[in-house]
Protein backbone atom coordinates (compact mmCIF):
# COMPACT_ATOMS: atom_id res chain seq x y z
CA UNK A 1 -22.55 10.26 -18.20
CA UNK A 2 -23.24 9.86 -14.31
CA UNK A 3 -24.18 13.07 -12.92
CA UNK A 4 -21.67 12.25 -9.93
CA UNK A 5 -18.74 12.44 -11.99
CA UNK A 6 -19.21 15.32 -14.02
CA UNK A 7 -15.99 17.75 -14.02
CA UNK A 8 -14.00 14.78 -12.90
CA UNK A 9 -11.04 13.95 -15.34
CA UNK A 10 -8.38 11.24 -15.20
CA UNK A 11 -5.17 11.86 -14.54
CA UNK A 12 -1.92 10.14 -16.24
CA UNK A 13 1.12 9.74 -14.47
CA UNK A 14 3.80 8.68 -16.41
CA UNK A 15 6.85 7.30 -14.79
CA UNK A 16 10.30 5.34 -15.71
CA UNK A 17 10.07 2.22 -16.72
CA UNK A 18 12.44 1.57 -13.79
CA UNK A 19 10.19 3.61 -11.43
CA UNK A 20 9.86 1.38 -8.26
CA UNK A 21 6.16 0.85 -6.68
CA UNK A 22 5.82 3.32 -3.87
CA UNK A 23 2.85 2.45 -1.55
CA UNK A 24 2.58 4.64 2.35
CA UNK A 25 3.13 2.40 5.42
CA UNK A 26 -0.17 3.88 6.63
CA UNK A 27 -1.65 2.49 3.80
CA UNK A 28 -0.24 -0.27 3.27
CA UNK A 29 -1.44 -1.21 7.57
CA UNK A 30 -5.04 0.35 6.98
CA UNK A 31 -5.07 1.53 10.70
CA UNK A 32 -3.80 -1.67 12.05
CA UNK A 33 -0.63 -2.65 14.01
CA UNK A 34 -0.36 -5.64 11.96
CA UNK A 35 -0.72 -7.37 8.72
CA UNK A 36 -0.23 -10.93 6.83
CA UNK A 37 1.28 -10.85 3.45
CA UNK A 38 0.72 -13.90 1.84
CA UNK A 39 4.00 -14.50 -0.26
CA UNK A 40 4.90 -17.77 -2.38
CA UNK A 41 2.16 -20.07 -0.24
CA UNK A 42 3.82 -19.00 2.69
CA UNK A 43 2.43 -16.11 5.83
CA UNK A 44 4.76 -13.33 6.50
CA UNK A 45 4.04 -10.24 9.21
CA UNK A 46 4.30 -6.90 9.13
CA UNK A 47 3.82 -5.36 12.40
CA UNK A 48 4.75 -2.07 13.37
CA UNK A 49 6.02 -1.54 16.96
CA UNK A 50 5.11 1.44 19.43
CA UNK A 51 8.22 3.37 18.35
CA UNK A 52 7.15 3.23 14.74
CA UNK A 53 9.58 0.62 12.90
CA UNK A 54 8.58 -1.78 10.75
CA UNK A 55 9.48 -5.32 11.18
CA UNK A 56 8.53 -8.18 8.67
CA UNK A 57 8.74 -11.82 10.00
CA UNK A 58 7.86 -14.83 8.48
């Protein structure tokens, strides 16, 4: 066992099987003011403006 991970233990979250995905905006941005999702061979962007909306535009 790796000495780094001793008294570490996974945790199991179960959920719904209708749970929806839930993922922070802050994540989701890492830090930045804008993002490309690539979606179905086609660029879409996320940016978020000064007053802290989100707007996605293809």
């Amino acid at each position: 066992m790796n000495a780094s991970l001793s008294g570490v233990r996974a945790v199991v979250v179960r959920q719904p099987a209708d749970a929806k995905a839930r993922v922070g905006s802050d994540e989701l941005l890492g830090g930045q003011n804008l993002i490309v999702i690539e979606h179905g061979g086609q660029d879409y962007f996320l940016r978020q403006t000064k007053a802290g909306k989100l707007i996605l535009t293809k």
